[in-house]
Protein backbone atom coordinates (compact mmCIF):
# COMPACT_ATOMS: atom_id res chain seq x y z
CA UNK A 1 -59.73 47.69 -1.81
CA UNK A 2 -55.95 47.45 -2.64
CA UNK A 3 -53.89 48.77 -5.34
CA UNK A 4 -51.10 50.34 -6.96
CA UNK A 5 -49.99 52.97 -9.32
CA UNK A 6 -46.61 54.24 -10.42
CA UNK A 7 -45.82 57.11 -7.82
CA UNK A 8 -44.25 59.41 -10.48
CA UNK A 9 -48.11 59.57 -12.23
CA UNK A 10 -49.20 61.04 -8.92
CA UNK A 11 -46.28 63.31 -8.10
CA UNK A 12 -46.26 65.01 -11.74
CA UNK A 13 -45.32 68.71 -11.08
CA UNK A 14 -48.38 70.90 -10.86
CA UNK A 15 -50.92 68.54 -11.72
CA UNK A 16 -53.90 67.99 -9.23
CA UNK A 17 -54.61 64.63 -8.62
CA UNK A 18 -58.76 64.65 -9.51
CA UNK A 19 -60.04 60.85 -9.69
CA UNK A 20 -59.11 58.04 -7.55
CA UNK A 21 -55.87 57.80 -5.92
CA UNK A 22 -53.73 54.76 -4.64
CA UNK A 23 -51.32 54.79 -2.06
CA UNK A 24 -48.45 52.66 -1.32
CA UNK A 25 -47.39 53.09 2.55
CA UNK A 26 -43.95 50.90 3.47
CA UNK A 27 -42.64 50.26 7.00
CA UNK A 28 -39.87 47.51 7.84
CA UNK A 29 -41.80 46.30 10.74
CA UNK A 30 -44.09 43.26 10.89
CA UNK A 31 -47.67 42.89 12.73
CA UNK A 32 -47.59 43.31 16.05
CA UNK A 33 -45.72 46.39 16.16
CA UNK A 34 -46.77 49.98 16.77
CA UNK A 35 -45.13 50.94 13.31
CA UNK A 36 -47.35 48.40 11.35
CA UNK A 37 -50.14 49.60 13.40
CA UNK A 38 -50.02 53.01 12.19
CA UNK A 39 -49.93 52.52 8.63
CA UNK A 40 -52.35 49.94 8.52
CA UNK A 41 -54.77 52.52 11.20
CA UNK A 42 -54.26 54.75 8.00
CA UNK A 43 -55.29 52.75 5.57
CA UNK A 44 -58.28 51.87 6.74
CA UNK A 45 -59.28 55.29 7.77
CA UNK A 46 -58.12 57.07 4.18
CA UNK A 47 -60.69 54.76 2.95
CA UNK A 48 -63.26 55.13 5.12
CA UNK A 49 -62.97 59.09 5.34
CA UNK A 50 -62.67 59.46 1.25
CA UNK A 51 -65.77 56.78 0.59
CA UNK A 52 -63.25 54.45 -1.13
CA UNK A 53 -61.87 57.40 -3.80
CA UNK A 54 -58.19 56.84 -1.61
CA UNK A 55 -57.12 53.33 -1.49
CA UNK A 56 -53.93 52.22 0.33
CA UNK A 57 -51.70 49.11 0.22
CA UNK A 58 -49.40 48.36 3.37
CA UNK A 59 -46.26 46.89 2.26
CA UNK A 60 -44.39 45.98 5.55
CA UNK A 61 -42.00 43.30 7.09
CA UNK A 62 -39.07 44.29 5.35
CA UNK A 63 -40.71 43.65 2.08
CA UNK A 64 -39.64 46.71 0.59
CA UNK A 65 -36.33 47.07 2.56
CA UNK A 66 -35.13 48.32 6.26
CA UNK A 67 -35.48 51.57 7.62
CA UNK A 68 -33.08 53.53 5.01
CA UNK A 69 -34.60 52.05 1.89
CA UNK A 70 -37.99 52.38 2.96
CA UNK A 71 -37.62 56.03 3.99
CA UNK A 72 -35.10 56.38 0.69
CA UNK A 73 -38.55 55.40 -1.18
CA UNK A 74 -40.86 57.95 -0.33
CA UNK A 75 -38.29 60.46 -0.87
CA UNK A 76 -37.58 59.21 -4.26
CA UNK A 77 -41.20 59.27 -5.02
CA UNK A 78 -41.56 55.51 -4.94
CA UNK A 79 -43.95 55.00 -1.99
CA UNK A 80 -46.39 57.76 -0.79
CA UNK A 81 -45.37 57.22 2.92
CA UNK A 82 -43.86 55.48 6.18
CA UNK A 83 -44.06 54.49 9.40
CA UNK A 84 -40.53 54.17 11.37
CA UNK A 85 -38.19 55.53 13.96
CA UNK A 86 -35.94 58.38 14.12
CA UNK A 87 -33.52 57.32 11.44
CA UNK A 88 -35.13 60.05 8.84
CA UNK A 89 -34.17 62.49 11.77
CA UNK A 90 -30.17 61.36 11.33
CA UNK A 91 -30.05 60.04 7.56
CA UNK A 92 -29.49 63.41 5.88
CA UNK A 93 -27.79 64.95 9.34
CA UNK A 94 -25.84 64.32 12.65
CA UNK A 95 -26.48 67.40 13.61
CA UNK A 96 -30.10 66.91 15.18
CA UNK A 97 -28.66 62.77 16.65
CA UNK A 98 -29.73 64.12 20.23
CA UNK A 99 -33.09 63.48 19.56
CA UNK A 100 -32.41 59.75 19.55
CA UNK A 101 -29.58 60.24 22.07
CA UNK A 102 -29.41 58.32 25.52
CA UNK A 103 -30.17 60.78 28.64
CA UNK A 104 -30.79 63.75 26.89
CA UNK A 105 -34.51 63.53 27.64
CA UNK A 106 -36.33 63.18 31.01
CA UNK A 107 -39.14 61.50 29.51
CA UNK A 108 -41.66 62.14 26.45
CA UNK A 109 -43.36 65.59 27.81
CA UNK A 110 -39.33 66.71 27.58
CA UNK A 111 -38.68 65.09 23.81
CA UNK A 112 -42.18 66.80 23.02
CA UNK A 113 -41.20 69.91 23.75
CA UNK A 114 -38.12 70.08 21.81
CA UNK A 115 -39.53 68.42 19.25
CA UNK A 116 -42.39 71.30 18.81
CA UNK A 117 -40.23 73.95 19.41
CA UNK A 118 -37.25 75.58 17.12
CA UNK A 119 -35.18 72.82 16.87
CA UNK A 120 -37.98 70.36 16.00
CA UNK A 121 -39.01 72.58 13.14
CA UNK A 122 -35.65 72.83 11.75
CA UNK A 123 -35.19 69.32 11.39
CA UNK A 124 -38.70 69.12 10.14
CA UNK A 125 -37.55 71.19 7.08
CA UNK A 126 -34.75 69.36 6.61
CA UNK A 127 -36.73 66.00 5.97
CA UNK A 128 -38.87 68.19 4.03
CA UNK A 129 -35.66 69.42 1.94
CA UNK A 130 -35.86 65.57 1.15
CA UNK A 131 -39.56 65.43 0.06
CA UNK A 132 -41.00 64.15 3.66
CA UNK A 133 -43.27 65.77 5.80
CA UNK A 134 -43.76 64.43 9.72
CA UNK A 135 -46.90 63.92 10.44
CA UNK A 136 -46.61 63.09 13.22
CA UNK A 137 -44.65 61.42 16.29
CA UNK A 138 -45.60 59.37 19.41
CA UNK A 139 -43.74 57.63 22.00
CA UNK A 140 -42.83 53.92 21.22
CA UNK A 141 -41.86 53.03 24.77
CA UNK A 142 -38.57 53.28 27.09
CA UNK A 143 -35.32 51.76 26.80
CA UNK A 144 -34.29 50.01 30.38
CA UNK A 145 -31.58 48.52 31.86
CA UNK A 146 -31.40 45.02 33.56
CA UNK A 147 -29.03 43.48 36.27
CA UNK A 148 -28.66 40.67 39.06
CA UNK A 149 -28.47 42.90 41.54
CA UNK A 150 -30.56 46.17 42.01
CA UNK A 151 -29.56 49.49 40.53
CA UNK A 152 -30.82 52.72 42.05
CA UNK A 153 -28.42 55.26 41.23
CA UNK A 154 -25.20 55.58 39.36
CA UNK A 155 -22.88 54.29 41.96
CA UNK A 156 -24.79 50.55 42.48
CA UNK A 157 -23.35 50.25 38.81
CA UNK A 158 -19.81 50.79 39.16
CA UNK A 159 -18.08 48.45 37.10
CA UNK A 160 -20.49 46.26 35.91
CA UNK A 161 -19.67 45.36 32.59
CA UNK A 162 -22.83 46.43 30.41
CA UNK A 163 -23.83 45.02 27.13
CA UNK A 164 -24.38 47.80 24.89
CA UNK A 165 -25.30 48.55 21.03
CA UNK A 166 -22.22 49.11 18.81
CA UNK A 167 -22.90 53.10 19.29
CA UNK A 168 -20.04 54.99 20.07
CA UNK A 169 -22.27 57.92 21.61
CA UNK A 170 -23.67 54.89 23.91
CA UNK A 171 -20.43 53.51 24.62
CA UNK A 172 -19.05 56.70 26.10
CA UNK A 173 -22.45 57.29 27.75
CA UNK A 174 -21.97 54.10 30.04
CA UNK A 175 -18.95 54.24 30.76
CA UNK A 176 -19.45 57.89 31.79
CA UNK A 177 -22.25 56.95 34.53
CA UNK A 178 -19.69 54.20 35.89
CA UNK A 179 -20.31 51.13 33.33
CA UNK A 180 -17.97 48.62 31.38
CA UNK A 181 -19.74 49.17 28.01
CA UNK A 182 -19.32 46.20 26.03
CA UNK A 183 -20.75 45.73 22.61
CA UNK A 184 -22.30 42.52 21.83
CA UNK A 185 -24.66 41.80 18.62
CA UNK A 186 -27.93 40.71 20.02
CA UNK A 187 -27.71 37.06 18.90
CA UNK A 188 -25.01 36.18 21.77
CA UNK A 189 -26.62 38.71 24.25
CA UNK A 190 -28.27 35.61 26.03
CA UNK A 191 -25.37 33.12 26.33
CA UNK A 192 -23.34 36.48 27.58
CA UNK A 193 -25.57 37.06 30.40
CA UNK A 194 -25.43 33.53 31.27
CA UNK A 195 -22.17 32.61 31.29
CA UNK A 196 -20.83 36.81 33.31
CA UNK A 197 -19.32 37.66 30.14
CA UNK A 198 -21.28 40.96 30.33
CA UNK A 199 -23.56 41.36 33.92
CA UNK A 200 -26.00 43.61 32.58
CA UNK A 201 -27.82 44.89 29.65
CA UNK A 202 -29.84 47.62 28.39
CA UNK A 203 -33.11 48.35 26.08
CA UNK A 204 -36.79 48.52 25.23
CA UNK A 205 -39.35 45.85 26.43
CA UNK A 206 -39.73 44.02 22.90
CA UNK A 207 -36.18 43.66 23.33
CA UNK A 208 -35.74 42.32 27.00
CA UNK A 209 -38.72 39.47 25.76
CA UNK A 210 -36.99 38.21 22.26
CA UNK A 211 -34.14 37.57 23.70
CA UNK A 212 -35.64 36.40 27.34
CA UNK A 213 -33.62 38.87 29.59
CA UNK A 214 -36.21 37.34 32.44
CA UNK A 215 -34.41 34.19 32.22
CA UNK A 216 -30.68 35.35 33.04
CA UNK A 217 -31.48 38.21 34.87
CA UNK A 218 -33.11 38.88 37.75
CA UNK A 219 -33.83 43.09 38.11
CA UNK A 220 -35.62 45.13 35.63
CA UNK A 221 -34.62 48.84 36.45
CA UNK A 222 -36.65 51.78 34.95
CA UNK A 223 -33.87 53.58 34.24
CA UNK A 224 -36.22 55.31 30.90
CA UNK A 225 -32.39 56.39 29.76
CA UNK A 226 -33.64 56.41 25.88
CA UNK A 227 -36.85 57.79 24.47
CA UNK A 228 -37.65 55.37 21.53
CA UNK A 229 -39.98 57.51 19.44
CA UNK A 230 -41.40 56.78 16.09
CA UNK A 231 -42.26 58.64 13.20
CA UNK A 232 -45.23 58.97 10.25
CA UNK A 233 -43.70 60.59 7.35
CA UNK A 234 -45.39 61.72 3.68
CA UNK A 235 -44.49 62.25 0.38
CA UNK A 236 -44.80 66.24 0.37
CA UNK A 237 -44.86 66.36 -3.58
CA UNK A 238 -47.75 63.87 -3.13
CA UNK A 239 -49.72 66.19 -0.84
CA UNK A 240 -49.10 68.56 -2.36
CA UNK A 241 -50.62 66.84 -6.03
CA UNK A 242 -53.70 66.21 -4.07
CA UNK A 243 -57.04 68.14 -4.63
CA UNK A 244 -58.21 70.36 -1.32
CA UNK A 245 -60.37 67.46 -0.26
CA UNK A 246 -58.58 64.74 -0.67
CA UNK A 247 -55.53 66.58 0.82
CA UNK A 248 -57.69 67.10 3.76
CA UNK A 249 -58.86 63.68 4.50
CA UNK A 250 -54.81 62.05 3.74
CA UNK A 251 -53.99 64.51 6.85
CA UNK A 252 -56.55 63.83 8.59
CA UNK A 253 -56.31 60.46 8.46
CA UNK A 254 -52.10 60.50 9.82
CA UNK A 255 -53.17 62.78 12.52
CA UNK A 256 -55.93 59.81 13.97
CA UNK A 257 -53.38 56.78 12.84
CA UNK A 258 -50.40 58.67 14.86
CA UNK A 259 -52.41 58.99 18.17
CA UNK A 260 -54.09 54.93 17.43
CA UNK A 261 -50.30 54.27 17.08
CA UNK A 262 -49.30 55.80 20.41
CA UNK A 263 -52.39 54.41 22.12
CA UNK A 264 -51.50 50.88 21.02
CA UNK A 265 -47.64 51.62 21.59
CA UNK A 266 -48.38 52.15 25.23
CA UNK A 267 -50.77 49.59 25.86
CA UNK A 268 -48.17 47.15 24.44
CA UNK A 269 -45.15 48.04 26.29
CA UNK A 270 -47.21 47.68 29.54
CA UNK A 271 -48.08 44.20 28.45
CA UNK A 272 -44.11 43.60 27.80
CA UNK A 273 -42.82 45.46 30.96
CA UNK A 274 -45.79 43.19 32.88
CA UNK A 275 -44.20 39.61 31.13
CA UNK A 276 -40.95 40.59 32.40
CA UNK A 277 -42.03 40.66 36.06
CA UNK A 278 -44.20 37.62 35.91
CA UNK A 279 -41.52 35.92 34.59
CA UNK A 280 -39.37 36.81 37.56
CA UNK A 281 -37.86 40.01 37.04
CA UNK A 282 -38.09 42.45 40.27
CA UNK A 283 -39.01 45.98 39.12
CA UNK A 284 -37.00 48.73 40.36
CA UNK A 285 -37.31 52.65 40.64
CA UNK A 286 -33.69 54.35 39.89
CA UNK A 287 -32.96 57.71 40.84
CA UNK A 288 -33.25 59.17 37.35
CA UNK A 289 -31.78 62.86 37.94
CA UNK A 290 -28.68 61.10 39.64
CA UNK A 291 -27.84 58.99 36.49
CA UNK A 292 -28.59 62.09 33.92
CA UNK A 293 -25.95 63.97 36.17
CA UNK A 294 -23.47 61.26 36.06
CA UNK A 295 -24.12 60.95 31.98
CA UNK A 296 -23.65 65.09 31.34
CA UNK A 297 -20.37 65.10 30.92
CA UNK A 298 -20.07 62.24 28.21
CA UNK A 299 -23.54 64.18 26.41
CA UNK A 300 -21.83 67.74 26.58
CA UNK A 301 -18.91 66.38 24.41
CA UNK A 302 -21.66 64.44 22.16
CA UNK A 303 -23.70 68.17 21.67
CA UNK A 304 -19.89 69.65 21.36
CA UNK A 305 -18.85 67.46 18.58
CA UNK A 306 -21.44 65.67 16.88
CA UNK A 307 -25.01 67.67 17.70
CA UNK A 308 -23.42 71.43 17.27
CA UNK A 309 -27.09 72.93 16.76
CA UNK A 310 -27.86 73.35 20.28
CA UNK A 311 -26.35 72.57 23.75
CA UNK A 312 -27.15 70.28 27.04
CA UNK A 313 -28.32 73.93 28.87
CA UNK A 314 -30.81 74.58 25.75
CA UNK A 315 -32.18 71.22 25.89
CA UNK A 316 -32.90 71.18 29.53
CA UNK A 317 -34.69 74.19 29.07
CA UNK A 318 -37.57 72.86 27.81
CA UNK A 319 -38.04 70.44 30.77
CA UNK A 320 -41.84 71.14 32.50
């Protein structure tokens, strides 16, 4: 069963929410993806686990607004929680951007680590500064790069103009490893390709299919240059209005709809990364070390300037 209360009767200070209680979880993301997955996972397990005494309502597909506003609502005490990516992590600061950054992280073992460990908990109390606890994180998939020709380290990509995002933190990236960055909004990605405006392109597997990289180019490289993570975030004052019990079951519920959420997350980018090839695209291992080298230089300034919390030398530490 589905329904809603005003937030602000639940979130009253000091008061202990006893009878039933009704969630409202937001995400901008529509069925299908690992985001709507999660909160949906979560709804049907706060149920289950609380014998119907929790109730949640998924409001998703940009229904209640994009990332910002949807993220803006739980902190505002308007929802009770939300599925996304990192933008919670840079909304109130730039100074923690590396974790979304491009080759600052081997892999997700690497983000995991960092995200566990000092710096992860200071940025965790910073989102809780704004009234939302993380609980929880899990690996979305890879952002990869795509070519006519094959790419196995840095130098096979000199000056190859790249499409990339309108990022200036990308931009310099690119053209640091040997690129010609050039920002294009997605919509004329495909015509670009065609026609050798740009020669290559870059990003996750949902991305290469919607706009049918497999029919304008003919490499798929696993560069794994970005680690697209996503996020489950709560309404702290909301936990924390919750009897023991019910608190209880509400976190246990995130911790089992995080891990469904990865499960499905990687299930579905193989399916992706497995329509690309059988639509033509040749796979390709890079040398991935190589093209982190070639990128240090343009991710020192970034961690100079912009991410001032930490350095490229403390990051790497936590590498297994």
């Amino acid at each position: 069963m589905i329904v809603l209360v005003l937030a602000a009767a639940l979130f009253a200070e000091g008061a202990k929410e006893a009878g039933p209680v009704n969630m409202k979880i937001y995400t901008a993301y529509p069925p299908g993806d690992e985001s709507y997955v999660t909160a949906m996972e979560f709804a049907e397990r706060v149920e289950k686990y609380s014998e119907g005494t929790i109730t949640a309502e998924v409001f998703h597909s940009g229904s209640m607004g994009g990332e910002k506003e949807t993220v803006q609502a739980v902190k505002l005490g308007d929802a009770h929680a939300v599925t996304s990516g990192l933008l919670p992590v840079t909304m109130f600061t730039q100074d923690y951007g590396f974790f979304d950054g491009i080759y600052v992280f081997k892999d997700f073992n690497h983000f995991k680590n960092v995200w566990d460990g000092k710096l992860g908990d200071e940025i965790k109390d910073i989102l809780l500064d704004n009234n939302l606890r993380s609980m929880g994180v899990y690996l979305r998939g890879m952002r990869h790069l795509s070519a006519n020709k094959p790419i196995r380290v840095p130098e096979d990509g000199r000056g190859l103009k790249i499409r990339t995002p309108q990022l200036p933190s990308m931009v310099n990236t690119w053209k640091a490893i040997g690129f010609l960055p050039t920002p294009i909004n997605l919509p004329e990605l495909f015509t670009s390709l065609q026609t050798g405006v740009v020669d290559c392109a870059e990003g996750p597997p949902s991305q290469m299919l919607s706009y049918k990289y497999q029919e304008v180019q003919d490499y798929l490289m696993f560069t794994g240059h970005n680690v697209s993570v996503a996020m489950f975030l709560i309404s702290n004052r909301f936990l924390e209005s919750l009897e023991d019990d019910k608190r209880a079951i509400v976190e246990k519920a995130a911790e089992e709809a995080v891990q469904a959420g990865a499960e499905y997350a990687l299930k579905a980018d193989r399916e992706k990364l497995n329509k690309l090839i059988d639509g033509g695209m040749t796979p390709i291992e890079v040398d991935k070390e190589a093209f982190m080298e070639k990128a240090r230089p343009a991710v020192e300034e970034l961690f100079k300037t912009q991410w001032k919390v930490t350095n490229v030398d403390e990051i790497l530490s936590y590498m297994e």
